[in-house]
PDB file of N, CA and C in Angstrom:
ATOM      1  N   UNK A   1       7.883  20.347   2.757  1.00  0.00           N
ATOM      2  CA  UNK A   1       8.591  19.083   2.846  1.00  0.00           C
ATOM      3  C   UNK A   1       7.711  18.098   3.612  1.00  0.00           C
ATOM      4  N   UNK A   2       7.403  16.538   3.084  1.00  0.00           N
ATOM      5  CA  UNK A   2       7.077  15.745   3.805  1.00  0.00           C
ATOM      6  C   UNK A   2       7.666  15.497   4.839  1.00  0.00           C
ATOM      7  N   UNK A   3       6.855  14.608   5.945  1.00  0.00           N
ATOM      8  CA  UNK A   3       7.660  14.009   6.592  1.00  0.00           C
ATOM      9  C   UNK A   3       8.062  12.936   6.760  1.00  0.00           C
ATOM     10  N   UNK A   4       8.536  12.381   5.323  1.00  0.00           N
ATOM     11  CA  UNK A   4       9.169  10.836   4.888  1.00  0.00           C
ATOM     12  C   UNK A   4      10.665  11.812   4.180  1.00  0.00           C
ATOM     13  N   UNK A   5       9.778  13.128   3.675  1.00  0.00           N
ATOM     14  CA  UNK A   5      11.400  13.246   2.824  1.00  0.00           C
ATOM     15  C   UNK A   5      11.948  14.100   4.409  1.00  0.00           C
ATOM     16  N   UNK A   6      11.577  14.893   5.478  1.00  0.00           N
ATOM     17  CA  UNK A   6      12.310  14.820   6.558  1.00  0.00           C
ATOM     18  C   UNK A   6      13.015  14.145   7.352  1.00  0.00           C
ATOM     19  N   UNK A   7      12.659  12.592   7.555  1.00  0.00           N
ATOM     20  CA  UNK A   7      13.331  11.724   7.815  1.00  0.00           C
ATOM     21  C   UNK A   7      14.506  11.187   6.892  1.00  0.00           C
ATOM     22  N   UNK A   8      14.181  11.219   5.443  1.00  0.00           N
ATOM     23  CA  UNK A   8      15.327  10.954   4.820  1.00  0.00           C
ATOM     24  C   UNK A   8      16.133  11.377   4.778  1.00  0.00           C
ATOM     25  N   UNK A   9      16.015  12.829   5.167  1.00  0.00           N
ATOM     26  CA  UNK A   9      16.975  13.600   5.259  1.00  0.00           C
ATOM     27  C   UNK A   9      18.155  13.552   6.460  1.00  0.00           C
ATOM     28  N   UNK A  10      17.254  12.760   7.552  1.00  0.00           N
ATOM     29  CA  UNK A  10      17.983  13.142   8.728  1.00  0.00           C
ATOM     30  C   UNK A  10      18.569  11.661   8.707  1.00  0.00           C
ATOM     31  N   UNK A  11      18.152  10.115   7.972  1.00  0.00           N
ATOM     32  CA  UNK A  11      18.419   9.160   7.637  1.00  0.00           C
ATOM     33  C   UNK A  11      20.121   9.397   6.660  1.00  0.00           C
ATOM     34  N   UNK A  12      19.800  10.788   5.892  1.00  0.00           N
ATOM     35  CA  UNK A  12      21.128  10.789   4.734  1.00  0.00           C
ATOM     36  C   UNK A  12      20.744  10.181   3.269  1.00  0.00           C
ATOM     37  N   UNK A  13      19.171   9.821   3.098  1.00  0.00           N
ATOM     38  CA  UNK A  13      19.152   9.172   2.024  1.00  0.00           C
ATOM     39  C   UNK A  13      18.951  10.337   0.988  1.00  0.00           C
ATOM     40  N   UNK A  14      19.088  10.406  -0.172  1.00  0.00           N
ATOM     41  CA  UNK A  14      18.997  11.135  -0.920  1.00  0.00           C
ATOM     42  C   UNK A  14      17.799  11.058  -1.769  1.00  0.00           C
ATOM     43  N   UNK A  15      17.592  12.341  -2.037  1.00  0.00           N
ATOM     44  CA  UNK A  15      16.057  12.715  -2.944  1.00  0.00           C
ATOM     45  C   UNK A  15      15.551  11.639  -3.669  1.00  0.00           C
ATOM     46  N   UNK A  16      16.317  11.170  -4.967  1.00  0.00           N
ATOM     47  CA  UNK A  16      16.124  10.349  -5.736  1.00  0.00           C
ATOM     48  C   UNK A  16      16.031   8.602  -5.099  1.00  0.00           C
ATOM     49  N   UNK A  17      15.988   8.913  -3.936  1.00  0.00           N
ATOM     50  CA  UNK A  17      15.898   7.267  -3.553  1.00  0.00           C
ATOM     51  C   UNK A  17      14.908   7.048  -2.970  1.00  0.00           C
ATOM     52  N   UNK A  18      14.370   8.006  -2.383  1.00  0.00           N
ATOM     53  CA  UNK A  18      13.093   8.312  -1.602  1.00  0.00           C
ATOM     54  C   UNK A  18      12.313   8.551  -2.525  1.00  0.00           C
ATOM     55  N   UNK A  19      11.836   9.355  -3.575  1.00  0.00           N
ATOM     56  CA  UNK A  19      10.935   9.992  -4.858  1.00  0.00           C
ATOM     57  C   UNK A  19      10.219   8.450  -5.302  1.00  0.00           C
ATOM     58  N   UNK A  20      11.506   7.634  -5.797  1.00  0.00           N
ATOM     59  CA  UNK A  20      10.751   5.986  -6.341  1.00  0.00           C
ATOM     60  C   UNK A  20      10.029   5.258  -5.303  1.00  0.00           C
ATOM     61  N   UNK A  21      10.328   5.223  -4.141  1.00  0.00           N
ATOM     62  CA  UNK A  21       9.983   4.350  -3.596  1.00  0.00           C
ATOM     63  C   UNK A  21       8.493   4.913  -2.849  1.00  0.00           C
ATOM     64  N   UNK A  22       8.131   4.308  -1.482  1.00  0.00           N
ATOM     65  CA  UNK A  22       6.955   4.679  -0.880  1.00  0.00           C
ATOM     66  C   UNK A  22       7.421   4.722   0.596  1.00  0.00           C
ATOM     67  N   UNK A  23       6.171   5.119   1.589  1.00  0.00           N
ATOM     68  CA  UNK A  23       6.759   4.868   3.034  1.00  0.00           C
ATOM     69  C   UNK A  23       5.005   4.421   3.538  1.00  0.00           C
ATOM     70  N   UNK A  24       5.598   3.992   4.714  1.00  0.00           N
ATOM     71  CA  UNK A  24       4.809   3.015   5.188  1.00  0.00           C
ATOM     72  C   UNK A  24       4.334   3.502   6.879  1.00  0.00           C
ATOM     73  N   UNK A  25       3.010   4.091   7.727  1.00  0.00           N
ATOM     74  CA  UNK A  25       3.088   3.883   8.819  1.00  0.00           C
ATOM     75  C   UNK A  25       1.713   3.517   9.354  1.00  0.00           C
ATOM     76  N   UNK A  26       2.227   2.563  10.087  1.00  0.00           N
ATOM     77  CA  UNK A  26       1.413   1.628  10.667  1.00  0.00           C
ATOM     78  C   UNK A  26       0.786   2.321  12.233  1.00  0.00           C
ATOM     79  N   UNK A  27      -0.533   2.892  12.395  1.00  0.00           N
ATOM     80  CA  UNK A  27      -0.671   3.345  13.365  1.00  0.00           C
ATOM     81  C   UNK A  27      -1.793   2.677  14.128  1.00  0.00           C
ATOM     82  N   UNK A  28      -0.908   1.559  15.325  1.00  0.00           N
ATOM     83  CA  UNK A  28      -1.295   0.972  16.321  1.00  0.00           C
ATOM     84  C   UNK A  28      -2.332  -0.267  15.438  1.00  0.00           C
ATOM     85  N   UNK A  29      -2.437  -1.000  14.512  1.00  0.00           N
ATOM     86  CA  UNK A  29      -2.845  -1.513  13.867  1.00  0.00           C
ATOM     87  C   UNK A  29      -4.389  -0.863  13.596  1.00  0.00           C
ATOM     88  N   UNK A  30      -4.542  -0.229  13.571  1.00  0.00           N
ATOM     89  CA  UNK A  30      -6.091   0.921  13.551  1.00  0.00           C
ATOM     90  C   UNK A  30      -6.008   2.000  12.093  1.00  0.00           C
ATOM     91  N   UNK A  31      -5.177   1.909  11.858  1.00  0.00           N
ATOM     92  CA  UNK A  31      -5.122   2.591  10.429  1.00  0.00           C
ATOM     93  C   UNK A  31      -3.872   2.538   9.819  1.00  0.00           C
ATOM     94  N   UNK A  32      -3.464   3.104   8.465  1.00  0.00           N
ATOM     95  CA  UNK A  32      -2.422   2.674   7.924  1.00  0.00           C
ATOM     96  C   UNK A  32      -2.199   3.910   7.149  1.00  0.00           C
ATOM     97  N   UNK A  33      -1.089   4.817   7.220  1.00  0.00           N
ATOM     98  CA  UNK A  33      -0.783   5.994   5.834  1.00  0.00           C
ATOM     99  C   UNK A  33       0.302   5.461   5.180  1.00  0.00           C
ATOM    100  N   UNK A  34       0.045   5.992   3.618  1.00  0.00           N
ATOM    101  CA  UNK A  34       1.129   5.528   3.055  1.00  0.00           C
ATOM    102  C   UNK A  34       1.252   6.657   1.605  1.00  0.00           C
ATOM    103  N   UNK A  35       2.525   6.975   1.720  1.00  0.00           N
ATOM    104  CA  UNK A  35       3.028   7.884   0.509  1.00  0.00           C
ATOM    105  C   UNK A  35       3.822   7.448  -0.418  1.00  0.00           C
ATOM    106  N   UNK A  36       3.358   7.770  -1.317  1.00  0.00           N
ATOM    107  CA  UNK A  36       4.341   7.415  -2.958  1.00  0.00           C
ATOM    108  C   UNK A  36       3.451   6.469  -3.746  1.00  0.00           C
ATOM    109  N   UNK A  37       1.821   5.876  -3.285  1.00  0.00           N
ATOM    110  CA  UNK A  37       1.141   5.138  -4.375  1.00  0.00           C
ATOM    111  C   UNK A  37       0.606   6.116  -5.672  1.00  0.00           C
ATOM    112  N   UNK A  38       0.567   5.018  -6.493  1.00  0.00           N
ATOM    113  CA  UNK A  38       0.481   5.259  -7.947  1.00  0.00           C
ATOM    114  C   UNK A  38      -0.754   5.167  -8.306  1.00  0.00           C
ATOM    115  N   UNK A  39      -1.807   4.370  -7.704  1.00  0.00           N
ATOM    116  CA  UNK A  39      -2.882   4.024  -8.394  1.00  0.00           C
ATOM    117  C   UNK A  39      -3.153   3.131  -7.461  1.00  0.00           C
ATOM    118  N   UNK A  40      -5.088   2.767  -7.333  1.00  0.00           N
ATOM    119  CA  UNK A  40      -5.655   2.211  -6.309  1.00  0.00           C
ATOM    120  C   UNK A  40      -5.603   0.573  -7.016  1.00  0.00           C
ATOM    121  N   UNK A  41      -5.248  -0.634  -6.795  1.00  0.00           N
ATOM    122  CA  UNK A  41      -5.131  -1.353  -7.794  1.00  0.00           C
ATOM    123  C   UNK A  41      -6.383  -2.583  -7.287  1.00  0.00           C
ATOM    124  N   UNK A  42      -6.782  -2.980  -6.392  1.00  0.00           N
ATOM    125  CA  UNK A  42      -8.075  -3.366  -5.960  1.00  0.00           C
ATOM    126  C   UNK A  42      -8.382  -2.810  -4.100  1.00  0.00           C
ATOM    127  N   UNK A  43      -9.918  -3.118  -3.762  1.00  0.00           N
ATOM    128  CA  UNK A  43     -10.256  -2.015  -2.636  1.00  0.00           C
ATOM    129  C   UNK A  43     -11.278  -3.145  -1.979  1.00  0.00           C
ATOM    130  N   UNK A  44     -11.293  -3.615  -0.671  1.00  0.00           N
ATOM    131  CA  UNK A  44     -12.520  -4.237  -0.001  1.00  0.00           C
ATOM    132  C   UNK A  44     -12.357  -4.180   1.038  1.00  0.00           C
ATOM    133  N   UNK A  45     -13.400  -4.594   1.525  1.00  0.00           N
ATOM    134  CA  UNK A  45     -13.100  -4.558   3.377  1.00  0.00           C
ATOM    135  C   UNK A  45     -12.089  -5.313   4.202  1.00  0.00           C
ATOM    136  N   UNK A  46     -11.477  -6.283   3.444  1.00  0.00           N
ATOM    137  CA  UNK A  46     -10.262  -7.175   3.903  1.00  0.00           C
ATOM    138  C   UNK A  46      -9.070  -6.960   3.359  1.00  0.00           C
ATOM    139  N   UNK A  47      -8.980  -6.742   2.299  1.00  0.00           N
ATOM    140  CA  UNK A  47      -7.463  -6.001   1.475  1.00  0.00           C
ATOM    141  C   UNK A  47      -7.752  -5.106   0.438  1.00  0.00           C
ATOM    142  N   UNK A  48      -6.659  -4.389   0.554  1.00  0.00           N
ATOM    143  CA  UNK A  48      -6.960  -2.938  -0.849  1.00  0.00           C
ATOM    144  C   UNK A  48      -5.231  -3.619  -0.601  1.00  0.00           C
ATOM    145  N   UNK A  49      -4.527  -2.999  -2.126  1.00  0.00           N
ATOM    146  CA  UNK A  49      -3.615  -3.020  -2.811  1.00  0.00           C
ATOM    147  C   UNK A  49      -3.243  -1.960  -3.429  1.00  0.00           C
ATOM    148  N   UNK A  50      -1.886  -1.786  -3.528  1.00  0.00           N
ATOM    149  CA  UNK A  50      -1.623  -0.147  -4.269  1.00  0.00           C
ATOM    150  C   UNK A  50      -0.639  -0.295  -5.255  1.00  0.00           C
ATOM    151  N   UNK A  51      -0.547   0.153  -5.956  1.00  0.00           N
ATOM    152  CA  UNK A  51       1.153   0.589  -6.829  1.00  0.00           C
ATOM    153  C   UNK A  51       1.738   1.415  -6.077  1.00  0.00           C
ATOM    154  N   UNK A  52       3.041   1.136  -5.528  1.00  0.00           N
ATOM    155  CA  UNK A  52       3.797   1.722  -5.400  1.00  0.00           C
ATOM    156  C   UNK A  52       5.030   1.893  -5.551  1.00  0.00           C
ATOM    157  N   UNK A  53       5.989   2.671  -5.915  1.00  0.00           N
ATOM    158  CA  UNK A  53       7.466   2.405  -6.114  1.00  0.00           C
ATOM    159  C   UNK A  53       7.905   1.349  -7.169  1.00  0.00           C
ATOM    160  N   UNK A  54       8.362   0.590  -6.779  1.00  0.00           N
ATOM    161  CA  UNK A  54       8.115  -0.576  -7.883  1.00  0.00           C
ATOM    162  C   UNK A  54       7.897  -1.758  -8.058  1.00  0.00           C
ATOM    163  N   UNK A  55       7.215  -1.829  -6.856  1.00  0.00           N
ATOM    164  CA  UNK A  55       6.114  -2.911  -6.729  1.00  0.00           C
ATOM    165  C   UNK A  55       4.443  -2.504  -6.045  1.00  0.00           C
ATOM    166  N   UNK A  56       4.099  -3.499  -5.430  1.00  0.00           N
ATOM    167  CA  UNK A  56       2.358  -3.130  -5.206  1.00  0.00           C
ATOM    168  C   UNK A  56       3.002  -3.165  -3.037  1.00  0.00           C
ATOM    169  N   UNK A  57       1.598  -2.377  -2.635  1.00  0.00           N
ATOM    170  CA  UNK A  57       2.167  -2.881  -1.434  1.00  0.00           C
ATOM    171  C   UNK A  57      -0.034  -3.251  -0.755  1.00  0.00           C
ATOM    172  N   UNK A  58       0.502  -4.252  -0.150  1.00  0.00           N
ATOM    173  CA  UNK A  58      -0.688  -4.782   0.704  1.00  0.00           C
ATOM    174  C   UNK A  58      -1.254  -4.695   1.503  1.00  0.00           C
ATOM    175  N   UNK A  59      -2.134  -4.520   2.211  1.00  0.00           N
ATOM    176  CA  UNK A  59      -3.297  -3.670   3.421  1.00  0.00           C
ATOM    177  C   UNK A  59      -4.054  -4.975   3.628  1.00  0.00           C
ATOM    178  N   UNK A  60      -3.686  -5.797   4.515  1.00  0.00           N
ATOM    179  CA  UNK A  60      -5.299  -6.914   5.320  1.00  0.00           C
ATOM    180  C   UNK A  60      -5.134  -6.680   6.221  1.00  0.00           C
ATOM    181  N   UNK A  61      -6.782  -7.067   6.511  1.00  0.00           N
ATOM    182  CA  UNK A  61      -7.662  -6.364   7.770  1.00  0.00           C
ATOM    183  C   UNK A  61      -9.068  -7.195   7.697  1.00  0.00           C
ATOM    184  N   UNK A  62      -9.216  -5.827   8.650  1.00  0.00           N
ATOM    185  CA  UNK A  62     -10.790  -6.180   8.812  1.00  0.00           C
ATOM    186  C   UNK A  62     -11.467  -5.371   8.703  1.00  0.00           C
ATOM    187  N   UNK A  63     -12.131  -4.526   8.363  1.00  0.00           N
ATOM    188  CA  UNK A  63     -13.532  -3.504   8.277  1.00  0.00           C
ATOM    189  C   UNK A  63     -12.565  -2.428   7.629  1.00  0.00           C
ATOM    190  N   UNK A  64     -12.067  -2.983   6.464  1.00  0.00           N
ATOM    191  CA  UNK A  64     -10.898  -1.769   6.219  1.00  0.00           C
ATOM    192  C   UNK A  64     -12.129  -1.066   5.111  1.00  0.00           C
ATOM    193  N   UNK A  65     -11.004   0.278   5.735  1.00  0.00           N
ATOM    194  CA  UNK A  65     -12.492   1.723   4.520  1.00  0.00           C
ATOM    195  C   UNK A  65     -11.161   2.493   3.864  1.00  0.00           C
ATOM    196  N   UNK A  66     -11.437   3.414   3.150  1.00  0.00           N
ATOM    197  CA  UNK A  66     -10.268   4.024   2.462  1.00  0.00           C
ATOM    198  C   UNK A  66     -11.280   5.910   3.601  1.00  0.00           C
ATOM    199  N   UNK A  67     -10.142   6.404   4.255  1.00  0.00           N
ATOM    200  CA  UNK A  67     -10.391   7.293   5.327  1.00  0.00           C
ATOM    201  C   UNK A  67     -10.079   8.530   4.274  1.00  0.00           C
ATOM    202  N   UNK A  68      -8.881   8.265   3.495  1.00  0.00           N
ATOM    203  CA  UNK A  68      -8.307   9.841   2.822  1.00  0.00           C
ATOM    204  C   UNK A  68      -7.872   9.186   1.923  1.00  0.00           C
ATOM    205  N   UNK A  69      -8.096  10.061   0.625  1.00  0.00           N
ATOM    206  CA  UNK A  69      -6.937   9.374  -0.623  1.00  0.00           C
ATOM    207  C   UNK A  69      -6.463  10.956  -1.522  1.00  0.00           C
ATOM    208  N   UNK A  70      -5.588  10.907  -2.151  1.00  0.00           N
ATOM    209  CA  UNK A  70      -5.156  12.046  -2.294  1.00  0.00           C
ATOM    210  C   UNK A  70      -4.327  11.573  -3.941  1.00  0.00           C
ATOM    211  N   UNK A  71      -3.440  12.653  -4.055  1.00  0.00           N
ATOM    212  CA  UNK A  71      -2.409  12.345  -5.739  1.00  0.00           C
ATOM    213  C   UNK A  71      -1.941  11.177  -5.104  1.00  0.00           C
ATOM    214  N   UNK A  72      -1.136  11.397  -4.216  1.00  0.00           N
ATOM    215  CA  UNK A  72      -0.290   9.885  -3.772  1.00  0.00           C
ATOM    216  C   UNK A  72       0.134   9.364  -2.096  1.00  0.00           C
ATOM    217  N   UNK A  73      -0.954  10.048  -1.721  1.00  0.00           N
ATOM    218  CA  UNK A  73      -0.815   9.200  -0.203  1.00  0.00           C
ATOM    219  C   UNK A  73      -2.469   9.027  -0.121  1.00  0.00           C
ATOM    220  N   UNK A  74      -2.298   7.979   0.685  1.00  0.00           N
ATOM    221  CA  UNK A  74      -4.058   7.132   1.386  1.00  0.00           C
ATOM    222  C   UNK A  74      -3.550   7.323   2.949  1.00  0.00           C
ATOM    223  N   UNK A  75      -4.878   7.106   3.464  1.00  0.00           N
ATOM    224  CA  UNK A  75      -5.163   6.515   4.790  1.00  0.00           C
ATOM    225  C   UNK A  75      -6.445   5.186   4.814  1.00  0.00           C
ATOM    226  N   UNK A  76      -5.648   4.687   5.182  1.00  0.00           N
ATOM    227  CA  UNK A  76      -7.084   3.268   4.834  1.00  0.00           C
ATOM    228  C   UNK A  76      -6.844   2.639   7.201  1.00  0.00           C
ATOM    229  N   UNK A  77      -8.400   2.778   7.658  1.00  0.00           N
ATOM    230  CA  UNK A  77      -8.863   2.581   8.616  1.00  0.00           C
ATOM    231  C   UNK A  77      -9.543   0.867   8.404  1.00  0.00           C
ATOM    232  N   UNK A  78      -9.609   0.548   9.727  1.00  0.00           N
ATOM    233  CA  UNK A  78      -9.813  -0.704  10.269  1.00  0.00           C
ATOM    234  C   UNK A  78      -8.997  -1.537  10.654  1.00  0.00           C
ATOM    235  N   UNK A  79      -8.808  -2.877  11.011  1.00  0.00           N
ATOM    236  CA  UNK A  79      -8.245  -3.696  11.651  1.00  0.00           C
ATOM    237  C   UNK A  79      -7.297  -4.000  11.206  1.00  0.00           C
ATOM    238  N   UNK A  80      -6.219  -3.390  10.701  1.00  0.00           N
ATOM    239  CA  UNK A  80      -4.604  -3.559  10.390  1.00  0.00           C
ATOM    240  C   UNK A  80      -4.024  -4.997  10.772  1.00  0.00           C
ATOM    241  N   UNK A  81      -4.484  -6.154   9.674  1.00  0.00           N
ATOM    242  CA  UNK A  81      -3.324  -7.261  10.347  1.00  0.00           C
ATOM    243  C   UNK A  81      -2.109  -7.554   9.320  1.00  0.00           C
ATOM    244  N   UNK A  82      -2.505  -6.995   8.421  1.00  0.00           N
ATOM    245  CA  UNK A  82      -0.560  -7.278   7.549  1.00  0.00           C
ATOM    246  C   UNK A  82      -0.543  -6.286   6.673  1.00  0.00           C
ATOM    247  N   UNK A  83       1.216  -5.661   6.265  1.00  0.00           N
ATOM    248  CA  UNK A  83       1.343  -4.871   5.661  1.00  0.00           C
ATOM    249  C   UNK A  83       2.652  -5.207   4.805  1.00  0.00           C
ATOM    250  N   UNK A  84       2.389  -5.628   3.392  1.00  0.00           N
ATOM    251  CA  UNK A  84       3.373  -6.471   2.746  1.00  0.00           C
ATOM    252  C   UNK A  84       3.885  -5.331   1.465  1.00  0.00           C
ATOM    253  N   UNK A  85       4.556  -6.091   0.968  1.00  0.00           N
ATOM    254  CA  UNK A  85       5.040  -6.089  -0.121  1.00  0.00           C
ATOM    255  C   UNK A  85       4.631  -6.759  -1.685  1.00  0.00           C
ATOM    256  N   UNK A  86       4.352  -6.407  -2.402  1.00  0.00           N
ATOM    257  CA  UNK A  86       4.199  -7.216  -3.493  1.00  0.00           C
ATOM    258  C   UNK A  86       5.011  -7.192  -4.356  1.00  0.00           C
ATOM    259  N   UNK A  87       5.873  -8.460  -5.192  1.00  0.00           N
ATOM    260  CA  UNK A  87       6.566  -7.811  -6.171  1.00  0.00           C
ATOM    261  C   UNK A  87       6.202  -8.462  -7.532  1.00  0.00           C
TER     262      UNK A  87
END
């Protein structure tokens, strides 16, 4: 079990609401993990972009690198200044 679907659990949300969507954590603005992307959708040292859920979600920064990428979670490092939404 993750620990996004552990929290959902202890949140009450149910499987299927968590599965579509993504989660988001912001650590100390120095790096960023995120589970449930679909596909890398552009990548640079100031913003990378993802599919996720059912929209895109946004990463600006500064000296941003992609640290880990996996089926569907990243870690992207460097200067964390916004973490949006796209729809």
């Amino acid at each position: 079990m993750s620990f996004f679907e552990e929290i959902g659990n202890l949140l009450g949300l149910d499987w299927a609401r968590i599965a579509v969507g993504y989660s988001v954590v912001n650590y100390n603005g120095e790096a960023v993990y995120i589970e449930g992307i679909k596909k890398v959708v552009s990548l640079s040292d100031t913003e990378t972009v993802f599919d996720a859920g059912k929209g895109r979600v946004r990463i600006t920064g500064e000296g941003l690198s992609v640290f880990a990428l996996e089926e569907k979670t990243a870690v992207i490092k460097g200067r964390i200044t916004a973490v949006s939404e796209v729809v």
